[in-house]
N, C-alpha and C. Protein backbone atom coordinates (compact mmCIF):
# COMPACT_ATOMS: atom_id res chain seq x y z
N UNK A 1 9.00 10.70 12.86
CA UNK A 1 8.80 9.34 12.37
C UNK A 1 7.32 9.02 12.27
N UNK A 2 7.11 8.38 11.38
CA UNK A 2 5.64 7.68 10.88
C UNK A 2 5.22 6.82 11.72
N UNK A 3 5.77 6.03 12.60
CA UNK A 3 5.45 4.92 13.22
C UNK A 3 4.90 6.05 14.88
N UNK A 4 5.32 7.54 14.92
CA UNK A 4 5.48 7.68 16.50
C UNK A 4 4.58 8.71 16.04
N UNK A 5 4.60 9.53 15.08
CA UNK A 5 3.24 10.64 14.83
C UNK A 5 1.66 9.63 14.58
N UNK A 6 1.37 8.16 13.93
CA UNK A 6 0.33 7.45 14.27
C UNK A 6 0.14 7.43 15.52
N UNK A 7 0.64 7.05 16.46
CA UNK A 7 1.04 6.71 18.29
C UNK A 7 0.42 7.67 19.05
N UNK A 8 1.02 8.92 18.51
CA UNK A 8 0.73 9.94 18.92
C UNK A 8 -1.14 10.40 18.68
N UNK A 9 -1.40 10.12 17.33
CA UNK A 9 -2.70 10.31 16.95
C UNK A 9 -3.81 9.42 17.39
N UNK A 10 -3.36 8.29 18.22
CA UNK A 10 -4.22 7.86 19.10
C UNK A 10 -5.33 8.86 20.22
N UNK A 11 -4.37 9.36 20.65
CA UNK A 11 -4.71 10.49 22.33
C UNK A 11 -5.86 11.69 21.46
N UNK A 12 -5.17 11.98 19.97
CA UNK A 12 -6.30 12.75 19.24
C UNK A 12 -7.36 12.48 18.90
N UNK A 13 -7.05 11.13 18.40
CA UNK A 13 -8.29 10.59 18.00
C UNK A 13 -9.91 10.27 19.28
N UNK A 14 -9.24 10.18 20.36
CA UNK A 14 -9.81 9.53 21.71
C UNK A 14 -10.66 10.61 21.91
N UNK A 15 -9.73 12.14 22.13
CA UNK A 15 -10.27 13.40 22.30
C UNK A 15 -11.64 13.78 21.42
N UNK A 16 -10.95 13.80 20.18
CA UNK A 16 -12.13 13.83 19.11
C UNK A 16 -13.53 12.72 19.34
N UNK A 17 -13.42 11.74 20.09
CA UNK A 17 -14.19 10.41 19.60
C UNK A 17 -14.33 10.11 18.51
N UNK A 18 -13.52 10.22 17.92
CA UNK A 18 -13.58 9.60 16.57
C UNK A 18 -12.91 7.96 16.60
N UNK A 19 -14.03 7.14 16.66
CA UNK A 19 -14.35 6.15 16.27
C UNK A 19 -13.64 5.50 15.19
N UNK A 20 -14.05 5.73 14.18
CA UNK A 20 -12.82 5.15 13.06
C UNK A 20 -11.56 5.19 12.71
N UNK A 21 -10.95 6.50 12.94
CA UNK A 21 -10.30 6.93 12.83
C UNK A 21 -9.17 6.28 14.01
N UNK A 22 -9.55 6.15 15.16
CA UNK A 22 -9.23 5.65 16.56
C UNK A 22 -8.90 4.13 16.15
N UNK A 23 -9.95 3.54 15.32
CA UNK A 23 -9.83 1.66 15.10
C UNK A 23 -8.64 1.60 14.55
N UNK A 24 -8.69 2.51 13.12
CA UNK A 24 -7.37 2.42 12.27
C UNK A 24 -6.07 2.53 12.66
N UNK A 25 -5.89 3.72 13.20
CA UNK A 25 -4.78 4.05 13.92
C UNK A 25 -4.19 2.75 15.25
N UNK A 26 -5.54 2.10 16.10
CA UNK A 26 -4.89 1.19 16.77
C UNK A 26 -4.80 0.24 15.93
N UNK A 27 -5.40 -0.18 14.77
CA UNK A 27 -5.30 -0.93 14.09
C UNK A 27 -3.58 -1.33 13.54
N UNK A 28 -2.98 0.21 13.20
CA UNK A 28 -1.86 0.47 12.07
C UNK A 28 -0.67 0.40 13.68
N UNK A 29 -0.55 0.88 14.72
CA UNK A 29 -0.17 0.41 16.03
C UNK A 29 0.08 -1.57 15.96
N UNK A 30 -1.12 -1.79 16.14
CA UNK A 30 -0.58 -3.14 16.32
C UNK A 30 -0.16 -4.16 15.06
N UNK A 31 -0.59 -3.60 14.15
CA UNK A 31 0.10 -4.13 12.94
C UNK A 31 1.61 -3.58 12.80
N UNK A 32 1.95 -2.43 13.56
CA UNK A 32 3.45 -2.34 13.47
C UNK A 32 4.37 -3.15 14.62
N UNK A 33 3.75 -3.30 15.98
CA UNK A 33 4.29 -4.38 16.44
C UNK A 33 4.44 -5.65 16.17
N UNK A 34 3.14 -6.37 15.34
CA UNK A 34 3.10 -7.73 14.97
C UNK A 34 4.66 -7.44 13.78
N UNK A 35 4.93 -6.44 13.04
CA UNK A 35 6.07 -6.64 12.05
C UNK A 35 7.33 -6.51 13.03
N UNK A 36 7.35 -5.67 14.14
CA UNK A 36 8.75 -5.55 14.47
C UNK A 36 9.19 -7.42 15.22
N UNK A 37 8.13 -7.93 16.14
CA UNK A 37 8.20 -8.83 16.43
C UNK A 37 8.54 -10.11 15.14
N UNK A 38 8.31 -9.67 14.01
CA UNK A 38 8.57 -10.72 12.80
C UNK A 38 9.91 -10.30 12.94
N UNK A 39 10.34 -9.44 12.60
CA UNK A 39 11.88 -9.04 12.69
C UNK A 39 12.86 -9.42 13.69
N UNK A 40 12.34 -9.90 14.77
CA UNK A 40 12.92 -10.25 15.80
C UNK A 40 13.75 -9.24 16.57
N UNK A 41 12.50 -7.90 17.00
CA UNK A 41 12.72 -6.89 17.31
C UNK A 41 11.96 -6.82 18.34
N UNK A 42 12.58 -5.74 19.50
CA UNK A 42 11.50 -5.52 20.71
C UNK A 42 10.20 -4.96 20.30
N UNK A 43 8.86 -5.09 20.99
CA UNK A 43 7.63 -4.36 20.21
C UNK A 43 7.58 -2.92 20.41
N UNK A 44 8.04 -2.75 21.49
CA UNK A 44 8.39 -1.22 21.76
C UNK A 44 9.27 -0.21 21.04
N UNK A 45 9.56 -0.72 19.94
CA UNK A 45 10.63 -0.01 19.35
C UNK A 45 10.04 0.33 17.86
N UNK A 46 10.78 1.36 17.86
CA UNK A 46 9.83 2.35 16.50
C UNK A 46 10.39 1.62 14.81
N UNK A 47 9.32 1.59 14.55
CA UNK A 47 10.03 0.91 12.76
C UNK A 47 10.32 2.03 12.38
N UNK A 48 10.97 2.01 11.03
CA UNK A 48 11.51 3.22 10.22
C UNK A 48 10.39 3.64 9.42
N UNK A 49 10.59 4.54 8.57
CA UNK A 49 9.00 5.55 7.66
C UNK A 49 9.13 4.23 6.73
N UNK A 50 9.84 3.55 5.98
CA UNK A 50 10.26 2.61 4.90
C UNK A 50 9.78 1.64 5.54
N UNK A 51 9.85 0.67 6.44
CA UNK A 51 8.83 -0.34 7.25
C UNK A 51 7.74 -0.16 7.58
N UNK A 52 7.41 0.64 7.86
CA UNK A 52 5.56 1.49 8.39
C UNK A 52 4.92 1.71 6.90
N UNK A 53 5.43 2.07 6.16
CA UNK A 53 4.97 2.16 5.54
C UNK A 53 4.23 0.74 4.20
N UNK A 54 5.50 0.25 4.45
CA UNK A 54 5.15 -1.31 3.98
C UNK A 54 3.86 -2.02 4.31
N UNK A 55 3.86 -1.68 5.87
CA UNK A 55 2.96 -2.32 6.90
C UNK A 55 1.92 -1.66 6.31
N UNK A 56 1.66 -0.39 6.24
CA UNK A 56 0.75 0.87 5.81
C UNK A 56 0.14 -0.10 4.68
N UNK A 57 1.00 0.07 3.77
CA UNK A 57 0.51 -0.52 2.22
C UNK A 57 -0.14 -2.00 1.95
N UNK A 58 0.01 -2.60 3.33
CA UNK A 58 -0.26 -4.00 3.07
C UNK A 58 -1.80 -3.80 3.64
N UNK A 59 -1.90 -3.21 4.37
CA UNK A 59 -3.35 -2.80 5.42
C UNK A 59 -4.04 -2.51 4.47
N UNK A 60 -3.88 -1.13 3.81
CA UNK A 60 -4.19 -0.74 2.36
C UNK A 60 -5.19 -1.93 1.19
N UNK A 61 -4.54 -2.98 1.22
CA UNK A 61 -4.50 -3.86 0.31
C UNK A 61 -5.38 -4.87 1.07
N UNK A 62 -5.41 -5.06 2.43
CA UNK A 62 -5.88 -5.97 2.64
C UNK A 62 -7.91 -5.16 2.73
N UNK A 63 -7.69 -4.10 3.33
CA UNK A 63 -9.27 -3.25 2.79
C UNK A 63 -9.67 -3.46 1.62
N UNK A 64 -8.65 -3.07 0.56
CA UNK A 64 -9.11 -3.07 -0.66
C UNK A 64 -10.05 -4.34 -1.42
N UNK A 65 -8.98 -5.42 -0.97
CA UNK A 65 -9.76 -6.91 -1.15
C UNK A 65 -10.88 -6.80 -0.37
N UNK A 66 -11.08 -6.76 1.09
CA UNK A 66 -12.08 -6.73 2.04
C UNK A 66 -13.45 -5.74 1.09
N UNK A 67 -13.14 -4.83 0.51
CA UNK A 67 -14.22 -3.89 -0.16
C UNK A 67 -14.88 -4.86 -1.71
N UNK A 68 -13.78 -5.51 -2.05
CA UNK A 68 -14.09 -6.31 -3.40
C UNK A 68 -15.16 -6.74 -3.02
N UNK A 69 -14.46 -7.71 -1.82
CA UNK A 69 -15.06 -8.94 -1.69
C UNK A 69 -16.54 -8.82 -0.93
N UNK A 70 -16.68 -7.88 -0.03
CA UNK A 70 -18.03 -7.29 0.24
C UNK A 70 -19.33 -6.69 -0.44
N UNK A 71 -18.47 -6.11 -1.41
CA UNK A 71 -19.48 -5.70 -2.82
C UNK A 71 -20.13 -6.42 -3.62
N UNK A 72 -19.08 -7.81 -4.21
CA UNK A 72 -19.70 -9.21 -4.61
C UNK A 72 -20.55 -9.53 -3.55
N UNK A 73 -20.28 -9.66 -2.25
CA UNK A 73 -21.84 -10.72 -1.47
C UNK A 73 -22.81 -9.29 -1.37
N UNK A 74 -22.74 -7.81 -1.49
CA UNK A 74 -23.61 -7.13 -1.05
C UNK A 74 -23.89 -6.29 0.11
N UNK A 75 -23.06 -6.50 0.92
CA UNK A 75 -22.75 -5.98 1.98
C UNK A 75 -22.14 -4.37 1.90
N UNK A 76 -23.23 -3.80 1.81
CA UNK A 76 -22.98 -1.82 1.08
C UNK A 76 -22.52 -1.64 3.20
N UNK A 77 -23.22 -2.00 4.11
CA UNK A 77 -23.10 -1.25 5.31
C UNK A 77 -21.38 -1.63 5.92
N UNK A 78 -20.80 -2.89 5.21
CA UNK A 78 -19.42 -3.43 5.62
C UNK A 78 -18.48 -2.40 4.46
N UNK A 79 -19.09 -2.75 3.04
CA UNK A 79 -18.21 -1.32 2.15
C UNK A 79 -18.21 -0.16 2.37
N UNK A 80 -19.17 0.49 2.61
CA UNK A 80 -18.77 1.58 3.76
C UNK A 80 -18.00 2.03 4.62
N UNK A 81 -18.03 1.07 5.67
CA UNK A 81 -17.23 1.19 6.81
C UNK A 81 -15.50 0.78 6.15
N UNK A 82 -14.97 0.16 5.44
CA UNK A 82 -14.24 -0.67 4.98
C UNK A 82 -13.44 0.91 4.43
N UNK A 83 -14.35 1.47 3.41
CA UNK A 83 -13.99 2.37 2.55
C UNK A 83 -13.26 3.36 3.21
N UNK A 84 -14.49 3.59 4.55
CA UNK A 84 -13.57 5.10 5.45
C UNK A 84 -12.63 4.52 5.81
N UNK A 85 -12.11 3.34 6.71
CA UNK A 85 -10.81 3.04 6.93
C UNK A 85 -9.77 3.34 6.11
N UNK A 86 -9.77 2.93 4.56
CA UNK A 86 -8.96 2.84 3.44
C UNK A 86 -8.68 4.30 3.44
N UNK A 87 -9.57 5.35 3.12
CA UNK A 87 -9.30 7.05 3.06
C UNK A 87 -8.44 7.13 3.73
N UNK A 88 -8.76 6.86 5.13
CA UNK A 88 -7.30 7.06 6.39
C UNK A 88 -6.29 6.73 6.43
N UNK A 89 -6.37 5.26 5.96
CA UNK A 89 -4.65 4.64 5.69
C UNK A 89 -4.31 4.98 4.99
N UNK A 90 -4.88 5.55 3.36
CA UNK A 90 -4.18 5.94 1.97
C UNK A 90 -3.61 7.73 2.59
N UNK A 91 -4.10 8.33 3.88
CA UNK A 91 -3.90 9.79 4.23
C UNK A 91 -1.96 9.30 4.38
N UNK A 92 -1.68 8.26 4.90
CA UNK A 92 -0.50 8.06 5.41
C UNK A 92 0.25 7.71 4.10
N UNK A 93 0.21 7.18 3.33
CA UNK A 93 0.62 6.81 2.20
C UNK A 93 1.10 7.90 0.87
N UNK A 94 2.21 7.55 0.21
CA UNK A 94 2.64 8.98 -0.58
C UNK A 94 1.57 8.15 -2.16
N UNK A 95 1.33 9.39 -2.60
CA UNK A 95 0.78 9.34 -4.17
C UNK A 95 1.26 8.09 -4.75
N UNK A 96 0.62 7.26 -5.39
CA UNK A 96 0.81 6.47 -6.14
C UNK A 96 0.89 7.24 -7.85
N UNK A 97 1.83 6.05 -8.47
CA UNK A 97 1.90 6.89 -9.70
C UNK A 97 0.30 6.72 -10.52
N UNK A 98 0.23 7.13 -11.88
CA UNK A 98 -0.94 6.52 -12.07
C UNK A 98 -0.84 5.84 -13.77
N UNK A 99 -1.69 5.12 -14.11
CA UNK A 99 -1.06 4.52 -15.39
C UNK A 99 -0.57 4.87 -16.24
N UNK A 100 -0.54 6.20 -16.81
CA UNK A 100 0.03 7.32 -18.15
C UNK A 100 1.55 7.35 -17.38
N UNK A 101 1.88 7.73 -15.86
CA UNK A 101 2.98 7.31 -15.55
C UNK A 101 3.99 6.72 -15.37
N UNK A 102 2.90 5.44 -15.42
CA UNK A 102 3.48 4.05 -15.31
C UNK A 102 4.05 3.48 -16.97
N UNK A 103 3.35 3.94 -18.15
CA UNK A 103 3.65 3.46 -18.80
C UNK A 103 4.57 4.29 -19.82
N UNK A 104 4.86 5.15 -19.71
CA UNK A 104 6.10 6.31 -20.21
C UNK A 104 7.23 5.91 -19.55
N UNK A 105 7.23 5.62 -18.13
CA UNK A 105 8.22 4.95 -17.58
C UNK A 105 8.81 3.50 -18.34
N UNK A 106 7.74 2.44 -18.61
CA UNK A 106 7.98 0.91 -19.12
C UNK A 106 8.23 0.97 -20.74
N UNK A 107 7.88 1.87 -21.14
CA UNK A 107 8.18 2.13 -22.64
C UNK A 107 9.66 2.65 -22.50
N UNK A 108 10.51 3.29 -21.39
CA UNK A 108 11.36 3.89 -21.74
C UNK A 108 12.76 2.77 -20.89
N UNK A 109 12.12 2.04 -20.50
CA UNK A 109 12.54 0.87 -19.89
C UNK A 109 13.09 -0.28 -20.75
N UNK A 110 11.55 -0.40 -21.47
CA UNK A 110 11.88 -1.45 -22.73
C UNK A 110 13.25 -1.46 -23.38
N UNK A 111 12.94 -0.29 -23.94
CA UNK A 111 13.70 0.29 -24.85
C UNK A 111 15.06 0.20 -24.39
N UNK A 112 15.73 0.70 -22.65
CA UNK A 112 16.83 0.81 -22.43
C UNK A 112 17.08 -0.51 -22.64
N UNK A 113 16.50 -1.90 -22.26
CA UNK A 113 16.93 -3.21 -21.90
C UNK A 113 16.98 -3.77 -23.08
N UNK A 114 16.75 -3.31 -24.25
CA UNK A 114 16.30 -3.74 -25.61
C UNK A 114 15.41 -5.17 -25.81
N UNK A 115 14.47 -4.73 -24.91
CA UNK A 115 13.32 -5.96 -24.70
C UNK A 115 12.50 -6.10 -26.31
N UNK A 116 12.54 -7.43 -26.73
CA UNK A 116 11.34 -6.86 -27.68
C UNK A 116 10.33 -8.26 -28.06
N UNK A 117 10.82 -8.95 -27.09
CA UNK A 117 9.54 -10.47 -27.34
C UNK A 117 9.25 -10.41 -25.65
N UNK A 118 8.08 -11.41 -25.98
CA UNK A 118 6.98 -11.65 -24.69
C UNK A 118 8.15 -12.66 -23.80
N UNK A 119 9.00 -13.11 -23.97
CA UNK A 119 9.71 -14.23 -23.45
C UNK A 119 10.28 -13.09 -22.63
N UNK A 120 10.43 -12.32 -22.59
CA UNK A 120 12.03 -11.61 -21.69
C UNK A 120 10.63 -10.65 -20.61
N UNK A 121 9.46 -10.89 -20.92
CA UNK A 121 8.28 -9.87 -20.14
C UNK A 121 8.94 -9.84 -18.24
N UNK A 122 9.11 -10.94 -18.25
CA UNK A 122 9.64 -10.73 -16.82
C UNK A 122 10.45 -10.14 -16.43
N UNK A 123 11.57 -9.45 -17.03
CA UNK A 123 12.86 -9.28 -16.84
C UNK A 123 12.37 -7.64 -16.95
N UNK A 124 11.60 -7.47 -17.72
CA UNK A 124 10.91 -5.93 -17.83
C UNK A 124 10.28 -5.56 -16.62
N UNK A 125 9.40 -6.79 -16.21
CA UNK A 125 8.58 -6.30 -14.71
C UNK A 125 9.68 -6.56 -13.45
N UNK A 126 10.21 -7.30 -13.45
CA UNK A 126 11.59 -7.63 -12.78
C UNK A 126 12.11 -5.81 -12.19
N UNK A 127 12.80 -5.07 -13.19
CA UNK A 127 13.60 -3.98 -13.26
C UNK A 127 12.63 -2.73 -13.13
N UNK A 128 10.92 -2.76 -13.63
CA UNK A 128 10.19 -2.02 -13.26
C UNK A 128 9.31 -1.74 -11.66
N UNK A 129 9.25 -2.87 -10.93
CA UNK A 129 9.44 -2.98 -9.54
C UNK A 129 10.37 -2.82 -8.99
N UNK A 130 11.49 -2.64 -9.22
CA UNK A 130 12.73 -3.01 -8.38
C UNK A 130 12.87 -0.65 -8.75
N UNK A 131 12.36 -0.21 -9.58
CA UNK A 131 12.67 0.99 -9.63
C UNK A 131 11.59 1.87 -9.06
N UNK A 132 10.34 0.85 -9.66
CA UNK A 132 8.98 1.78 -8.95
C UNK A 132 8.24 1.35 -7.41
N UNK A 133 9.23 0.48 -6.89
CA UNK A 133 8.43 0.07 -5.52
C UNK A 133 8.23 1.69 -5.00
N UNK A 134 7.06 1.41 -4.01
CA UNK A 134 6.74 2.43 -3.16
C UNK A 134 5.92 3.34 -3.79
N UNK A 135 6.16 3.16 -5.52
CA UNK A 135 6.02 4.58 -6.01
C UNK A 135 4.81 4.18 -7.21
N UNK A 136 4.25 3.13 -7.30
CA UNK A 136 3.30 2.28 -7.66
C UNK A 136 2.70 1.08 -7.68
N UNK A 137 1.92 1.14 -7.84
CA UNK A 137 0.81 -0.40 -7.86
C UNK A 137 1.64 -1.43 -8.31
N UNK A 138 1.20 -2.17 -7.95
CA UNK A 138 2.16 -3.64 -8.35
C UNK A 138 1.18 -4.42 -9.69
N UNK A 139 -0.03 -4.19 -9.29
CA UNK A 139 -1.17 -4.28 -10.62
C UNK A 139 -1.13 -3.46 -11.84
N UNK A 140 -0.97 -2.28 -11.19
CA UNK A 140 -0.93 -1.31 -12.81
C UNK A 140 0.58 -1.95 -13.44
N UNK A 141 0.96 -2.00 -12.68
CA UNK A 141 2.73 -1.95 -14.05
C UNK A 141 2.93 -3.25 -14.66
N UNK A 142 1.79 -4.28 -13.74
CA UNK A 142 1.54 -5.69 -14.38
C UNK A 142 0.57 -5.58 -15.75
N UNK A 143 -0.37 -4.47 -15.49
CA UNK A 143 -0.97 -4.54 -16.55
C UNK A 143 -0.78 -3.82 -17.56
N UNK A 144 0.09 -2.82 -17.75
CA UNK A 144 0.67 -2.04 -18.59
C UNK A 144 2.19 -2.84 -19.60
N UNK A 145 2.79 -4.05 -18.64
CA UNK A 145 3.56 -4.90 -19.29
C UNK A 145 3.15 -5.75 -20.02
N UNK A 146 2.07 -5.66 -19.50
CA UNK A 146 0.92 -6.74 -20.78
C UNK A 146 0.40 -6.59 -21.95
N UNK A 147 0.40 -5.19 -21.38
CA UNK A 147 -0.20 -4.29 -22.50
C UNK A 147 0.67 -3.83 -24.09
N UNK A 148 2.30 -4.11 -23.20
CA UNK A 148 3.18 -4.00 -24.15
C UNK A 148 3.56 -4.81 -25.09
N UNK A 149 3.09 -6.15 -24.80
CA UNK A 149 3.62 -7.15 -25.38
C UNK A 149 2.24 -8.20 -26.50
């Protein structure tokens, strides 16, 4: 399990002194208790690879903004640090698709749903999340539906 091989990579990380690597990992630790406790679950208890990973992806996302938003004020020594975190959490994370993927998929989508005005665009991104969660950006397939219409 994903939630107990991170856990585990604490004691490695300590060994190593590795520093960042050590933040993240307790980092991705207590961000999986703060979710089991949303669930109204003991904290001690292991989430599934499909929940951790959620958690994973949201951490993900919340760096990513954190890197935006550091780059606009200037802050290269916070994007930095920001960046190596992100490498580590994206290590846990499966491949994202990438846009040539994304959009061979929504073209072939269209087509099944016989979408063909901007009015029904939702109903396209609707059925294209609901097939590609996990398995892409929630931005790319927004912007590739846009792109279609």
């Amino acid at each position: 399990m994903l939630h107990e091989q991170i856990k585990n990579g604490i004691k490695d990380a300590m060994m190593k002194k590795d520093t960042v690597l050590l933040e993240v990992l307790r980092g991705m630790v207590s961000a999986f208790m703060n979710e089991l406790v949303a669930k109204n679950r003991k904290p001690n208890e292991m989430l599934s690879d499909i929940d951790a990973l959620v958690v994973i992806t949201r951490l993900s996302k919340q760096r990513k903004d954190s890197i935006e938003q550091f780059t606009k004020g200037g802050r290269e020594d916070l994007v930095k640090e920001e960046s190596e975190q992100l490498a580590i959490l994206e290590t846990y994370l499966p491949k994202l698709m990438d846009k040539s993927e994304v959009e061979k998929i929504a073209k072939i989508k269209k087509e099944e749903l016989g979408i063909s005005d901007a009015t029904k665009k939702g109903i396209l991104m609707s059925a294209l999340m609901k097939d590609l969660k996990g398995k892409a950006d929630g931005s790319i397939v927004k912007e590739v539906v846009d792109a279609l219409f």
